[in-house]
Structures are given as structure tokens and as C-alpha cells.
PDB file of N, CA and C in Angstrom:
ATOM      1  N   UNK A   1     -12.203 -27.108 -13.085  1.00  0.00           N
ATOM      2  CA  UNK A   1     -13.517 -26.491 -13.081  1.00  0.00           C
ATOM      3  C   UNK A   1     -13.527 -25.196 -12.281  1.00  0.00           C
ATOM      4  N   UNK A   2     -12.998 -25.175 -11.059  1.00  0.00           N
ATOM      5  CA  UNK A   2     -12.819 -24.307 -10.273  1.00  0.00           C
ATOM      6  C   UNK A   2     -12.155 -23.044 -11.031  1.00  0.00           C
ATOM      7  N   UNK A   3     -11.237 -23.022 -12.286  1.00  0.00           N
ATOM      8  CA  UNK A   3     -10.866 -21.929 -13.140  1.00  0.00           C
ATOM      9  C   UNK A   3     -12.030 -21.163 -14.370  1.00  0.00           C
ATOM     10  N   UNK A   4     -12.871 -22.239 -14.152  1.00  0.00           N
ATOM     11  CA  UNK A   4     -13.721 -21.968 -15.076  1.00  0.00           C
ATOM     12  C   UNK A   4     -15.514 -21.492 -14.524  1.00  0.00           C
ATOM     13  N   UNK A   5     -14.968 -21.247 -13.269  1.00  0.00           N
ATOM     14  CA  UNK A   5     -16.025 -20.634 -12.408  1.00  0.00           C
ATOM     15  C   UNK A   5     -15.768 -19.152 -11.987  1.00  0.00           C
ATOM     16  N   UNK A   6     -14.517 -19.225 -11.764  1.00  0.00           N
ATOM     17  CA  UNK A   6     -13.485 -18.161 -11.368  1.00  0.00           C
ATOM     18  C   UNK A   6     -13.635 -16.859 -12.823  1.00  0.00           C
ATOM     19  N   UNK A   7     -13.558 -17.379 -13.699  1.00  0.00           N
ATOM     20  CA  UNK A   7     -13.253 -16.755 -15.155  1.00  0.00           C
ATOM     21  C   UNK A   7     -14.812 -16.365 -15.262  1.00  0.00           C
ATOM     22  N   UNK A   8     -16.092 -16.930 -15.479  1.00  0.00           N
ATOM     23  CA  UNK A   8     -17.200 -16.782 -15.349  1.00  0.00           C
ATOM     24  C   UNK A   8     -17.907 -15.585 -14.275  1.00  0.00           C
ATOM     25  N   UNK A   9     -17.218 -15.571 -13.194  1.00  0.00           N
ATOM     26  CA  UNK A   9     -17.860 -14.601 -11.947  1.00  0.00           C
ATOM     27  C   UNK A   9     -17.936 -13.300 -12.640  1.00  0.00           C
ATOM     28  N   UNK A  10     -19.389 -12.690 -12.172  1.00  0.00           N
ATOM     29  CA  UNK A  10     -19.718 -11.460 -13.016  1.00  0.00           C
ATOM     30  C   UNK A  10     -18.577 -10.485 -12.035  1.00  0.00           C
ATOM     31  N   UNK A  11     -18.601  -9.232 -12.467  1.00  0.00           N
ATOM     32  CA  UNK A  11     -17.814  -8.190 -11.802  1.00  0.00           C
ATOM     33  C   UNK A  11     -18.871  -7.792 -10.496  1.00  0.00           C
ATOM     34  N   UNK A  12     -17.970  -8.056  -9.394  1.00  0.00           N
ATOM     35  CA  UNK A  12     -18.888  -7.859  -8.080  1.00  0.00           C
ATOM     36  C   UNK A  12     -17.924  -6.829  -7.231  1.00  0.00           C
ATOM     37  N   UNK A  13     -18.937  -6.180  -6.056  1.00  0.00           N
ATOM     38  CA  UNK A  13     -17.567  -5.083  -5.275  1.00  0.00           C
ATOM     39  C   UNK A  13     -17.113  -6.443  -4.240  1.00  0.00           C
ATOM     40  N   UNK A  14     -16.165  -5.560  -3.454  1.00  0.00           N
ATOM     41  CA  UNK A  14     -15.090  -6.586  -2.587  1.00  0.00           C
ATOM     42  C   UNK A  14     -16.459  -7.295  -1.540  1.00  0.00           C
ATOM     43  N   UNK A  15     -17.523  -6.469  -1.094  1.00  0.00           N
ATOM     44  CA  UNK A  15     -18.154  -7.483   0.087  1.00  0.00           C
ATOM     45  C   UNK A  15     -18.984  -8.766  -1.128  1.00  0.00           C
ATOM     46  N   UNK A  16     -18.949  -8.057  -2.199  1.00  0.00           N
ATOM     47  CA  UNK A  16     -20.135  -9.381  -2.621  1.00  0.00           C
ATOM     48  C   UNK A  16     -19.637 -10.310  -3.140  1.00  0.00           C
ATOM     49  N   UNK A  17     -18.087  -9.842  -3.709  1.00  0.00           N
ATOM     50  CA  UNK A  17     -16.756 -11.476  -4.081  1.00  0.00           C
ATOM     51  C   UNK A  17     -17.173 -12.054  -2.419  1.00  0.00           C
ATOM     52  N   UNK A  18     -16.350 -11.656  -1.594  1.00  0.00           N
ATOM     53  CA  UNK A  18     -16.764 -12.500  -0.233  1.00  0.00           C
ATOM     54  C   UNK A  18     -17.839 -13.433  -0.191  1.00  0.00           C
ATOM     55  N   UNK A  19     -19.035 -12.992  -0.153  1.00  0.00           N
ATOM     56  CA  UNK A  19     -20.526 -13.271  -0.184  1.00  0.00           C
ATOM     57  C   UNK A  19     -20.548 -14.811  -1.219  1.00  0.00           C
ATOM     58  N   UNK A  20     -20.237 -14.391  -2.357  1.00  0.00           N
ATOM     59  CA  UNK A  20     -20.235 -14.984  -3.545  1.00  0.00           C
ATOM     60  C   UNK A  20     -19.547 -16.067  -3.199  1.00  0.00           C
ATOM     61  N   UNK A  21     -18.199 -15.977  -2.656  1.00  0.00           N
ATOM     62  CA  UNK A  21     -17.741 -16.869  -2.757  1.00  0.00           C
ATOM     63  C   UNK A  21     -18.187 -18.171  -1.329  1.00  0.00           C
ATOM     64  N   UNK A  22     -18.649 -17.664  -0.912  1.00  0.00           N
ATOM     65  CA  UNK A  22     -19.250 -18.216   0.423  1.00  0.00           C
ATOM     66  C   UNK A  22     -20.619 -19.399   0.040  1.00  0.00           C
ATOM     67  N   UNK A  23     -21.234 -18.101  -0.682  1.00  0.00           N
ATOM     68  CA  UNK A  23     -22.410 -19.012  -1.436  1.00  0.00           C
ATOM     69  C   UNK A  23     -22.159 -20.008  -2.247  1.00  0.00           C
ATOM     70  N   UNK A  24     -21.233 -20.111  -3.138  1.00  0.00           N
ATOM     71  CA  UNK A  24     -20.706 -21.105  -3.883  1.00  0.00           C
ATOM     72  C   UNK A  24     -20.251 -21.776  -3.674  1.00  0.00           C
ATOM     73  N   UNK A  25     -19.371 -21.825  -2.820  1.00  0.00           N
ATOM     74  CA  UNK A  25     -18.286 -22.652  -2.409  1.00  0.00           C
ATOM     75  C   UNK A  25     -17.461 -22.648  -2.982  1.00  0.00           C
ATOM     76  N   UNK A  26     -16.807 -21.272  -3.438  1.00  0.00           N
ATOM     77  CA  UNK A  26     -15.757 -21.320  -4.490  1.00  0.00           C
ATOM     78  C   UNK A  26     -14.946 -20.331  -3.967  1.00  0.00           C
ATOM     79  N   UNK A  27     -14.080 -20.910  -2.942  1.00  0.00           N
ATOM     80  CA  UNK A  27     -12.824 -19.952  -2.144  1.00  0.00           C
ATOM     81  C   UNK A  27     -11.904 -19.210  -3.478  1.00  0.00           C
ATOM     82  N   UNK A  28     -12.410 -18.138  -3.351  1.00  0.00           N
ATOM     83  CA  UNK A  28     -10.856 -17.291  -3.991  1.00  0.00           C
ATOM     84  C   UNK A  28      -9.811 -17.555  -3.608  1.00  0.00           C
ATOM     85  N   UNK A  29      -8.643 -17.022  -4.133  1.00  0.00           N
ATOM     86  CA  UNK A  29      -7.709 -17.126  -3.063  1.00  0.00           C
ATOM     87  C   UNK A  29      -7.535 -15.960  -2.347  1.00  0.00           C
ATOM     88  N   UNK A  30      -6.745 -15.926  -1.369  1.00  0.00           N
ATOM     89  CA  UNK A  30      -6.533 -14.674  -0.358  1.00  0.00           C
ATOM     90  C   UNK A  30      -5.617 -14.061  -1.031  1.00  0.00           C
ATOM     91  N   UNK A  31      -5.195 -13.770  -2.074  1.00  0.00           N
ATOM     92  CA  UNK A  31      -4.132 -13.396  -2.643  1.00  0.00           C
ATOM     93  C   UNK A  31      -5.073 -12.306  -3.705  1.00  0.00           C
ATOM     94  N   UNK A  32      -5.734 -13.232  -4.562  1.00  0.00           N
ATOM     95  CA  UNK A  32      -7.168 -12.211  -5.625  1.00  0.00           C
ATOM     96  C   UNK A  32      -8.256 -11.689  -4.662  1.00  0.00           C
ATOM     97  N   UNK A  33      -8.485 -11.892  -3.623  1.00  0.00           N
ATOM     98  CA  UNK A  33      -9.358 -11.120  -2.822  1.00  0.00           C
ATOM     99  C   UNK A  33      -8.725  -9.974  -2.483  1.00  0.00           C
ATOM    100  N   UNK A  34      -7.287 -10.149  -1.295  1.00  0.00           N
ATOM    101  CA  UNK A  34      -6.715  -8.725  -1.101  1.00  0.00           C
ATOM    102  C   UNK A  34      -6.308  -8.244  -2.464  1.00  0.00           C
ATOM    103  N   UNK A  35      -5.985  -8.646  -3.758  1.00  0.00           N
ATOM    104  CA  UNK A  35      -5.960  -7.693  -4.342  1.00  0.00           C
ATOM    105  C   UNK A  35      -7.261  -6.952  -5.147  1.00  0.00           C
ATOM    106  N   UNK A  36      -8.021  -7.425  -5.094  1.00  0.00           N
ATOM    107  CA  UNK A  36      -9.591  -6.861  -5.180  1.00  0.00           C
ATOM    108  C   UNK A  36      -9.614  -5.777  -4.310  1.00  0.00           C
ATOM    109  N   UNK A  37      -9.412  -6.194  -3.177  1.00  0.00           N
ATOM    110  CA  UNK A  37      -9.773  -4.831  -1.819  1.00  0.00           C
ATOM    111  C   UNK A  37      -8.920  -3.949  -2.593  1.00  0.00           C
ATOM    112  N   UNK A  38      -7.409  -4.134  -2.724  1.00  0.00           N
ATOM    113  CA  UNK A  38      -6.719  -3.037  -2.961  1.00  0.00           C
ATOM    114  C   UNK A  38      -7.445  -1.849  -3.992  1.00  0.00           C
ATOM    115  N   UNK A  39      -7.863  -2.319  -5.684  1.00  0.00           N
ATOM    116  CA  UNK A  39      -8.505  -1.909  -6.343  1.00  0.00           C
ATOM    117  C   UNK A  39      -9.664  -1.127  -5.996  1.00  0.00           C
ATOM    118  N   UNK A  40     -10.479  -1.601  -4.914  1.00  0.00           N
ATOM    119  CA  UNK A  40     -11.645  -1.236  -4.562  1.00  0.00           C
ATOM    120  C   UNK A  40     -11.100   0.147  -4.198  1.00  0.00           C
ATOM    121  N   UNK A  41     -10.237  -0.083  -3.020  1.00  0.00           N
ATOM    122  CA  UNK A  41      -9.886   1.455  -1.934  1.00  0.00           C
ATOM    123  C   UNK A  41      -9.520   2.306  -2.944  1.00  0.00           C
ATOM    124  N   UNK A  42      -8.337   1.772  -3.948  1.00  0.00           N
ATOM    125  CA  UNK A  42      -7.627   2.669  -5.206  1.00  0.00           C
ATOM    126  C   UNK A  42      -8.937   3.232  -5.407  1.00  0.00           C
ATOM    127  N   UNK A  43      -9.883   2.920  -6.155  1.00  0.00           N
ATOM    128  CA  UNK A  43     -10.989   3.033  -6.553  1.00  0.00           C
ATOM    129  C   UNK A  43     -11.979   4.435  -5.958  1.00  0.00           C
ATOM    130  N   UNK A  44     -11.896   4.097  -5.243  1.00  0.00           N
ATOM    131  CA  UNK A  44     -12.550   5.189  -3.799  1.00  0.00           C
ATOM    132  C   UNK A  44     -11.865   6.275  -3.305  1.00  0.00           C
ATOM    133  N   UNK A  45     -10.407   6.160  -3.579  1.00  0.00           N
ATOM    134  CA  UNK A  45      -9.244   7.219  -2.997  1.00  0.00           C
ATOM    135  C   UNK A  45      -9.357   7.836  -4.367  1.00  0.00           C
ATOM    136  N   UNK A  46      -9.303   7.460  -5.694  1.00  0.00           N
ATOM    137  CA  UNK A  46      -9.078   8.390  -6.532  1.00  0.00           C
ATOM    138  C   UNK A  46     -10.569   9.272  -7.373  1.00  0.00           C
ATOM    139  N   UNK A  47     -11.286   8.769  -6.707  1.00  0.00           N
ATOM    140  CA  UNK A  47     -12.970   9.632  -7.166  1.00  0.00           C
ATOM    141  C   UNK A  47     -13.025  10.641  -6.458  1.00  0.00           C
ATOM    142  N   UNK A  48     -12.681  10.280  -5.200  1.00  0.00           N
ATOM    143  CA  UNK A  48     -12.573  11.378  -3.478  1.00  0.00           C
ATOM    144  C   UNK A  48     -11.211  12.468  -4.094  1.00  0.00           C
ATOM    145  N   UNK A  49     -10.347  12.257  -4.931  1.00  0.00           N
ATOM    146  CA  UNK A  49      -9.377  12.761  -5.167  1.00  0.00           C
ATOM    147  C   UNK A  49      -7.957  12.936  -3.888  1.00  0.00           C
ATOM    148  N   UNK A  50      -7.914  11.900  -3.741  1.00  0.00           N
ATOM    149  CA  UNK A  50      -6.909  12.132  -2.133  1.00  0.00           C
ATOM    150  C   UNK A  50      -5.748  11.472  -2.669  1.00  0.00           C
ATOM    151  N   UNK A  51      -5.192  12.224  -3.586  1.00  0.00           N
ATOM    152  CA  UNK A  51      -4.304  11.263  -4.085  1.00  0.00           C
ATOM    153  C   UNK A  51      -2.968  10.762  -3.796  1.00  0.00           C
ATOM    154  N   UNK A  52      -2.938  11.641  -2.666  1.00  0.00           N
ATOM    155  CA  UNK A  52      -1.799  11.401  -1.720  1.00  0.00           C
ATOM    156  C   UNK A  52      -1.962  10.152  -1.006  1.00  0.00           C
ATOM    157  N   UNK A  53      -3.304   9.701  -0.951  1.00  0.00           N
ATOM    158  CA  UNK A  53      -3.250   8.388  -0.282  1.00  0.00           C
ATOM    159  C   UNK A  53      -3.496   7.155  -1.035  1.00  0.00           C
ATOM    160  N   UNK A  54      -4.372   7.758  -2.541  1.00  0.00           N
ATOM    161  CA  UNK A  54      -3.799   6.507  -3.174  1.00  0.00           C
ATOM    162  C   UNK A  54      -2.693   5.665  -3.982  1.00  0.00           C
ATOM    163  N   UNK A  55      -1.867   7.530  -3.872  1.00  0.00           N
ATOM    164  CA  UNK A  55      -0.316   7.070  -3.908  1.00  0.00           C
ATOM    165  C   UNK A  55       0.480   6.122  -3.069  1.00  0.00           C
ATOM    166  N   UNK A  56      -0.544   6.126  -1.973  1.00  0.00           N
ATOM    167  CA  UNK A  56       0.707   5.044  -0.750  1.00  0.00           C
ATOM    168  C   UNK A  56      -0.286   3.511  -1.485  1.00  0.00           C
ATOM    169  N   UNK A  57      -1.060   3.217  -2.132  1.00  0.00           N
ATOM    170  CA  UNK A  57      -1.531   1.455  -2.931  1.00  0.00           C
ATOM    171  C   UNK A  57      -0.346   1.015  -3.452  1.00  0.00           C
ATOM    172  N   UNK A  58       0.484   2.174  -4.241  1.00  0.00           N
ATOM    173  CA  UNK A  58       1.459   1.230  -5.230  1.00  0.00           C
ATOM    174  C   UNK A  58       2.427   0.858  -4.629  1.00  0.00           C
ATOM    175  N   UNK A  59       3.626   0.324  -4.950  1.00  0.00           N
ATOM    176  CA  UNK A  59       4.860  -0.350  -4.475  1.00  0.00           C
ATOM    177  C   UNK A  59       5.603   1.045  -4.463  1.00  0.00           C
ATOM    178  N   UNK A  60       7.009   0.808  -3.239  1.00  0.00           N
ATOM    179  CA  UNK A  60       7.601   1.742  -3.065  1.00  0.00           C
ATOM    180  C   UNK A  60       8.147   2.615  -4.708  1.00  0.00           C
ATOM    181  N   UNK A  61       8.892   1.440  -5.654  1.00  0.00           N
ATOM    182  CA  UNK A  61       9.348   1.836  -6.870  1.00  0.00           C
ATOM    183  C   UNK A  61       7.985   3.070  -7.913  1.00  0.00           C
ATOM    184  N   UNK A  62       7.184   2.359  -7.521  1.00  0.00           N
ATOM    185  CA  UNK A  62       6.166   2.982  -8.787  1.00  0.00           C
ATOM    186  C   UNK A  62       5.978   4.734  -8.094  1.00  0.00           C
ATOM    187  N   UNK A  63       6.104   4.094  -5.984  1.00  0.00           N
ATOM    188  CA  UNK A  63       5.755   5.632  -5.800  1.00  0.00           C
ATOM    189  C   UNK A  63       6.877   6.987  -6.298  1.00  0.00           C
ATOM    190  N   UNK A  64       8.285   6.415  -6.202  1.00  0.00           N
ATOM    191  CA  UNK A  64       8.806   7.355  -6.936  1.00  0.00           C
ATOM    192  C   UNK A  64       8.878   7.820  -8.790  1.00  0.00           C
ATOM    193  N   UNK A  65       8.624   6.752  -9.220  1.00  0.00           N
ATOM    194  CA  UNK A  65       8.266   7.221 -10.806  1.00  0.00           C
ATOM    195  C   UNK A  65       6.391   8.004 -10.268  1.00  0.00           C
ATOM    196  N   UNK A  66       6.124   8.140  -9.347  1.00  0.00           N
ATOM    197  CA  UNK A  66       4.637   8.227  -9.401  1.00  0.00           C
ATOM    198  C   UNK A  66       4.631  10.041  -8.604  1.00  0.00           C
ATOM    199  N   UNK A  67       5.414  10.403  -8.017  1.00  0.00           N
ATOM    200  CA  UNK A  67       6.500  11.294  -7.463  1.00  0.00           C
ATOM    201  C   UNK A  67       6.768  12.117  -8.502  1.00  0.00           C
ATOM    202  N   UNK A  68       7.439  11.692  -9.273  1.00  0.00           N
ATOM    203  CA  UNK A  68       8.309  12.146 -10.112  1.00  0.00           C
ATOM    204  C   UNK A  68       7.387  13.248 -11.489  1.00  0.00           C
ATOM    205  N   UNK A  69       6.581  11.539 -11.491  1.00  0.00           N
ATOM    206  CA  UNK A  69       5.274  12.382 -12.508  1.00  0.00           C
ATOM    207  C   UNK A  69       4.580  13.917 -12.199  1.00  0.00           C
ATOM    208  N   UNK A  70       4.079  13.858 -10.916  1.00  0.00           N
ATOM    209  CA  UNK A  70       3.883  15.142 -10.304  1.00  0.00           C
ATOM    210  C   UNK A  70       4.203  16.096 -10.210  1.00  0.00           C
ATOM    211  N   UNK A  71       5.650  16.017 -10.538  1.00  0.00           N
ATOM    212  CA  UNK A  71       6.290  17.296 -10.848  1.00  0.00           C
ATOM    213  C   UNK A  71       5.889  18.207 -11.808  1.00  0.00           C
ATOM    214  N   UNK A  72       5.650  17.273 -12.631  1.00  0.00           N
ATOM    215  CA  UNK A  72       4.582  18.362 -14.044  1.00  0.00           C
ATOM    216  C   UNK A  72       3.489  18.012 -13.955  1.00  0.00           C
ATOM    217  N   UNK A  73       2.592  18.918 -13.597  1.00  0.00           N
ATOM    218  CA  UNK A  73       1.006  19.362 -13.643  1.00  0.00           C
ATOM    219  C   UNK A  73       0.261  18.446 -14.648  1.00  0.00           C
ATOM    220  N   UNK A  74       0.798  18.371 -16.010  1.00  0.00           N
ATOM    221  CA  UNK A  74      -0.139  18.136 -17.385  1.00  0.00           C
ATOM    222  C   UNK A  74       0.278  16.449 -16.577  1.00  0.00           C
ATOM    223  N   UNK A  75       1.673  16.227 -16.699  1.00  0.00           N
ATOM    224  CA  UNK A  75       1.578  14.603 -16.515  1.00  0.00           C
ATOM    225  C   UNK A  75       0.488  13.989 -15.581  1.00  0.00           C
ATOM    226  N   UNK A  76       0.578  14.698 -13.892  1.00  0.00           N
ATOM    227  CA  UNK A  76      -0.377  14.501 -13.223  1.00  0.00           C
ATOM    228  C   UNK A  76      -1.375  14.445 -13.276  1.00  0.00           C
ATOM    229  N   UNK A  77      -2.117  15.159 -14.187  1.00  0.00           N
ATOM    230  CA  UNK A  77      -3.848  14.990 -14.360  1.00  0.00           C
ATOM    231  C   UNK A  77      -3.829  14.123 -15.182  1.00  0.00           C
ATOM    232  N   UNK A  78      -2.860  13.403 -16.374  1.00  0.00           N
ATOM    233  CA  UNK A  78      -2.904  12.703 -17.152  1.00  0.00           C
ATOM    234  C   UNK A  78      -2.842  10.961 -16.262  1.00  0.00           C
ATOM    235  N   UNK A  79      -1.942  10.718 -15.190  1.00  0.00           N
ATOM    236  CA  UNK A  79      -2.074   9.868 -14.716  1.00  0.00           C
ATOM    237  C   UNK A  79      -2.871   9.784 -13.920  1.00  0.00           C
ATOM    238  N   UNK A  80      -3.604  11.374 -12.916  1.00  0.00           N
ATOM    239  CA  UNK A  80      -4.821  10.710 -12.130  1.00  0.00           C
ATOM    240  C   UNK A  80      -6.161  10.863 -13.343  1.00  0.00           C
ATOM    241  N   UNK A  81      -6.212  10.843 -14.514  1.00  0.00           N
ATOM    242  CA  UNK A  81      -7.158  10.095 -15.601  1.00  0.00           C
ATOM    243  C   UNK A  81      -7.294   8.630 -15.780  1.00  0.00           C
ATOM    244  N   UNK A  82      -5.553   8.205 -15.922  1.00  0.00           N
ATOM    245  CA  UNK A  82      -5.284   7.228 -16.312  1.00  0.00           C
ATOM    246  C   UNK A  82      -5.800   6.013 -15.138  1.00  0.00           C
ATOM    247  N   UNK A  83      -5.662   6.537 -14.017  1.00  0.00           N
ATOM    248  CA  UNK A  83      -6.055   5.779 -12.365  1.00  0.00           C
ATOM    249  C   UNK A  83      -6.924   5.667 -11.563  1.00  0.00           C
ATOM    250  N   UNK A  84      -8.377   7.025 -12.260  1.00  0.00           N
ATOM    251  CA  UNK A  84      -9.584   6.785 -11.764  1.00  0.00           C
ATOM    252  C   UNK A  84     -10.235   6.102 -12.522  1.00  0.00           C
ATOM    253  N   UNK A  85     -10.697   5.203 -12.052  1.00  0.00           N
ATOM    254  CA  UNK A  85     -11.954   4.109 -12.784  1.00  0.00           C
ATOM    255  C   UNK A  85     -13.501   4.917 -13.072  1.00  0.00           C
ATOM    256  N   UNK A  86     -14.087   4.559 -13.931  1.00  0.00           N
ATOM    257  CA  UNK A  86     -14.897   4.798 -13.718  1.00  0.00           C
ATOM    258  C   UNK A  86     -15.319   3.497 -13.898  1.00  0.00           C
ATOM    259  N   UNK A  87     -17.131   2.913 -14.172  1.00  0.00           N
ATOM    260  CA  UNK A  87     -17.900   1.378 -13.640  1.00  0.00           C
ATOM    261  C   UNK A  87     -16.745   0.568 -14.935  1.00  0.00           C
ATOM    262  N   UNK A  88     -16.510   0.883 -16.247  1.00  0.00           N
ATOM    263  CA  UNK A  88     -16.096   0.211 -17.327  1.00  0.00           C
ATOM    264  C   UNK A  88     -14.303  -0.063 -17.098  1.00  0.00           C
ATOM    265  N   UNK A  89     -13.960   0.820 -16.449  1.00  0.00           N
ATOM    266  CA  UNK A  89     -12.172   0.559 -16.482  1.00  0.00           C
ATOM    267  C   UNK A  89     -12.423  -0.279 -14.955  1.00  0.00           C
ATOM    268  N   UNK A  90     -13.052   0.396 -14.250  1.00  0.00           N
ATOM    269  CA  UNK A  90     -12.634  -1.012 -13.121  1.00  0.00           C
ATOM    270  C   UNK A  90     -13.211  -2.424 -13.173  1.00  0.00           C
ATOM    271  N   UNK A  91     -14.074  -2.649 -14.105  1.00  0.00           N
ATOM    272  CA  UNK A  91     -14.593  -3.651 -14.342  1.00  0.00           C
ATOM    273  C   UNK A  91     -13.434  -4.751 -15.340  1.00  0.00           C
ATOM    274  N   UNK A  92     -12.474  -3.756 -16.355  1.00  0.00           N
ATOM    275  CA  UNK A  92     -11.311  -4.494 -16.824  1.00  0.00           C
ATOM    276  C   UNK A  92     -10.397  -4.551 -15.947  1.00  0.00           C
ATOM    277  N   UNK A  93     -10.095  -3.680 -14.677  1.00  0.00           N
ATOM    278  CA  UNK A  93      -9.288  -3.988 -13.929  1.00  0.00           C
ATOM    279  C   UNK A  93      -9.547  -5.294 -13.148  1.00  0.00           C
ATOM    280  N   UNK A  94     -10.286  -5.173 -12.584  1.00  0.00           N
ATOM    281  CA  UNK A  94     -11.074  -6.883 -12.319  1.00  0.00           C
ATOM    282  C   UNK A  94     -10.526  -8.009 -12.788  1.00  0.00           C
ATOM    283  N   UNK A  95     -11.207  -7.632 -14.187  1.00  0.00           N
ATOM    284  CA  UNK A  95     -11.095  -9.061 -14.928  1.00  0.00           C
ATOM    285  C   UNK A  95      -9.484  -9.386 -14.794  1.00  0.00           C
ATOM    286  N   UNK A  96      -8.784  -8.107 -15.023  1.00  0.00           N
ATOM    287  CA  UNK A  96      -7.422  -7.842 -15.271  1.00  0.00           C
ATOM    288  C   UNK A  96      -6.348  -9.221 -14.004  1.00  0.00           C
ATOM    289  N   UNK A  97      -7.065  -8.752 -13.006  1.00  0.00           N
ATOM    290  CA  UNK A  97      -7.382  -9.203 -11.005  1.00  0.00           C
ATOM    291  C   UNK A  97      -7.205 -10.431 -11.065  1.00  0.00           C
ATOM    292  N   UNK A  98      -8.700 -11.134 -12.090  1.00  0.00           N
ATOM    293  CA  UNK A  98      -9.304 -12.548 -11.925  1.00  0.00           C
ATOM    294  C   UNK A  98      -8.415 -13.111 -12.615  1.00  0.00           C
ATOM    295  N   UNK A  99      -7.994 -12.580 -13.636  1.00  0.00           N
ATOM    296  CA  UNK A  99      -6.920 -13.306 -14.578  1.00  0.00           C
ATOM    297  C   UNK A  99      -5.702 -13.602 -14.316  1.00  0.00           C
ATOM    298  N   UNK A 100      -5.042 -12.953 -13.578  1.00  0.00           N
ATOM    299  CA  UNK A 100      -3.507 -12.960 -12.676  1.00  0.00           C
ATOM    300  C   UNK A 100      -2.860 -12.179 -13.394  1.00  0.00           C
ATOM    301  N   UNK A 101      -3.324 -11.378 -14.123  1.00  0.00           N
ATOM    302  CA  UNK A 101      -2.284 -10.691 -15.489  1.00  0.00           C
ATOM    303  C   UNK A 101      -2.166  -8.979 -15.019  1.00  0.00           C
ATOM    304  N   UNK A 102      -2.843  -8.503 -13.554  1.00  0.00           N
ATOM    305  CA  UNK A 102      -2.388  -7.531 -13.072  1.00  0.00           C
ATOM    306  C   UNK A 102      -0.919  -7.257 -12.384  1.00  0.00           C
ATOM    307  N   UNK A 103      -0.206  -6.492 -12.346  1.00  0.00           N
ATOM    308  CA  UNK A 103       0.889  -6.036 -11.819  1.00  0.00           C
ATOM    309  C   UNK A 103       0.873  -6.165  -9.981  1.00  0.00           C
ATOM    310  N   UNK A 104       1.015  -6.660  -9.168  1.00  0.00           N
ATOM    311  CA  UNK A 104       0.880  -6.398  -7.885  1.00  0.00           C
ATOM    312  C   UNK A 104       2.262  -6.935  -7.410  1.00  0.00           C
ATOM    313  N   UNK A 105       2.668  -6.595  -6.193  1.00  0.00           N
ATOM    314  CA  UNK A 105       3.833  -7.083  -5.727  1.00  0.00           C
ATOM    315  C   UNK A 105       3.467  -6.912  -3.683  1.00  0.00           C
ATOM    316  N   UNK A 106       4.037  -8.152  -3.417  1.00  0.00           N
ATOM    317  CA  UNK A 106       3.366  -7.711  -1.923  1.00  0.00           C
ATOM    318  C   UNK A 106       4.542  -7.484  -0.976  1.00  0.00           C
ATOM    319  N   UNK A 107       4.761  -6.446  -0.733  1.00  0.00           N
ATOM    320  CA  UNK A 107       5.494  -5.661   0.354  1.00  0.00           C
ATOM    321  C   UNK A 107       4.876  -5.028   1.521  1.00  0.00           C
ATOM    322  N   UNK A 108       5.811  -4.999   2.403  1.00  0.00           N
ATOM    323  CA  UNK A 108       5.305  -4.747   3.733  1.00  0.00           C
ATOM    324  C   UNK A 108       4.123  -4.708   4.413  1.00  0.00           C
ATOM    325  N   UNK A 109       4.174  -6.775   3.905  1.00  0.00           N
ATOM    326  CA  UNK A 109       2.820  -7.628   4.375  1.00  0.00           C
ATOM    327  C   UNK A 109       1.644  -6.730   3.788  1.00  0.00           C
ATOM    328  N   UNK A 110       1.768  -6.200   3.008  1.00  0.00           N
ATOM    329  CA  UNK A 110       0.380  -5.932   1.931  1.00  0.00           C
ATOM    330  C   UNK A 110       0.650  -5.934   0.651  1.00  0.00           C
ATOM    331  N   UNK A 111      -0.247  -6.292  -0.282  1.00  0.00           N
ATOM    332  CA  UNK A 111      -0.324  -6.325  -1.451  1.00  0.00           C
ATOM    333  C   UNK A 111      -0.503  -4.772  -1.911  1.00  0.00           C
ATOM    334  N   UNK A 112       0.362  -4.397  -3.069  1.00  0.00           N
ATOM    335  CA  UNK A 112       0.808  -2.993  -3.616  1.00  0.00           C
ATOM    336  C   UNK A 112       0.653  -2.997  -5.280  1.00  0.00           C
ATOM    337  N   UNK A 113      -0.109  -2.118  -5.248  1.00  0.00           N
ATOM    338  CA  UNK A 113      -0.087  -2.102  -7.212  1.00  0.00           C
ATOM    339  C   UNK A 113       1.515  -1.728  -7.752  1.00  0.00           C
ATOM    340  N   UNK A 114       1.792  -3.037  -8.458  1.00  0.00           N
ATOM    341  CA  UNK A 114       3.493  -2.710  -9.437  1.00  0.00           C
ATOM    342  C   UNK A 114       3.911  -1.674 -10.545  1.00  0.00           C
ATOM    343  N   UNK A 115       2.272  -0.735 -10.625  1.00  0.00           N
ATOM    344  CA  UNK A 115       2.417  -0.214 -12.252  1.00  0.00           C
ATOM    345  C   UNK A 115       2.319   1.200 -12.538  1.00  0.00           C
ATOM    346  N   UNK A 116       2.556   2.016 -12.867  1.00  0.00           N
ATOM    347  CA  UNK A 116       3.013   3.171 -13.065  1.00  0.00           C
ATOM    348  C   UNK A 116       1.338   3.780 -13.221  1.00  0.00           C
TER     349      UNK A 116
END
């Protein structure tokens, strides 16, 4: 049942999963929460355009294919397109989250986006 509450939760930001889950009694795990936060900050670093810092979210590997991209201008605006959310892509990223079917890998005791 507990998967089928989980799958149900509308798209909420990181304080109101907390909240939510408090009210319910339906512990996330600490694993889909920090990676919620992660999304969130991604989220916030790439509207602000600081993309130097939301280059440090992903895993060391992605930062050099992520590096690399930068080198050409057209690629770069094409991937910071591809990486700012707006309400509809982070809302599939979410679901993406809730589902376990996102890319994350957790290194140096934090959870890191795996994906290019």
C-alpha cells in the first residue's frame, strides 16, 4: 500500500514532501527525499543561470562529458535547455524521482545526478 501512496503523491517542492510526509505517515525514504532536494537546488541553480554550480549536482563522470560539452557554445545552450525545468519538466523529473527510474549515484556522501 505504502507504493501505492507513494505513486499517488501530487508533485510537491522539497519542504512540502517533508510536511506531507509527516502528515501522513508515509516516511519517504531518505534516499527519494535527498534526491528530491538535489532536483530542487538543480532546479534553482539553473533558472539563476550559475551553471558552474549546477555543474558540481552531477557525478564526477557526467561532469567531464558535461565539461566537454561546453566547449562548443551551440552544445551548451542546448544542454543548459535540456537541464532547466520549467513547472512541466520538473514535475516529470519528480515523477521520474518517485519512480526510482532516475539516474543518481551517491558519491562523496551525497547523492549526484548520473546523466548527461
Amino acid at each position: 500500500m505504502k507504493t501505492l501512496l507513494f505513486i499517488l503523491l501530487p508533485v510537491l517542492s522539497f519542504s512540502q514532501i517533508k510536511q506531507y510526509s509527516v502528515e501522513k505517515k508515509n516516511n519517504l525514504s531518505d534516499t527519494v527525499i535527498e534526491q528530491l532536494r538535489v532536483a530542487e537546488q538543480l532546479k534553482i541553480l539553473m533558472a539563476s543561470k550559475k551553471y558552474d554550480h549546477a555543474i558540481q549536482m552531477f557525478s564526477k563522470t557526467q561532469q567531464k562529458n558535461i565539461h566537454k560539452i561546453k566547449e562548443d557554445k551551440q552544445m551548451f545552450n542546448y544542454w543548459c535547455l535540456a537541464w532547466t525545468f520549467d513547472d512541466a519538466k520538473y514535475e516529470r523529473y519528480v515523477t521520474k524521482i518517485k519512480e526510482g527510474i532516475a539516474s543518481f549515484i551517491f558519491e562523496n556522501n551525497e547523492w549526484k545526478i548520473n546523466e548527461k
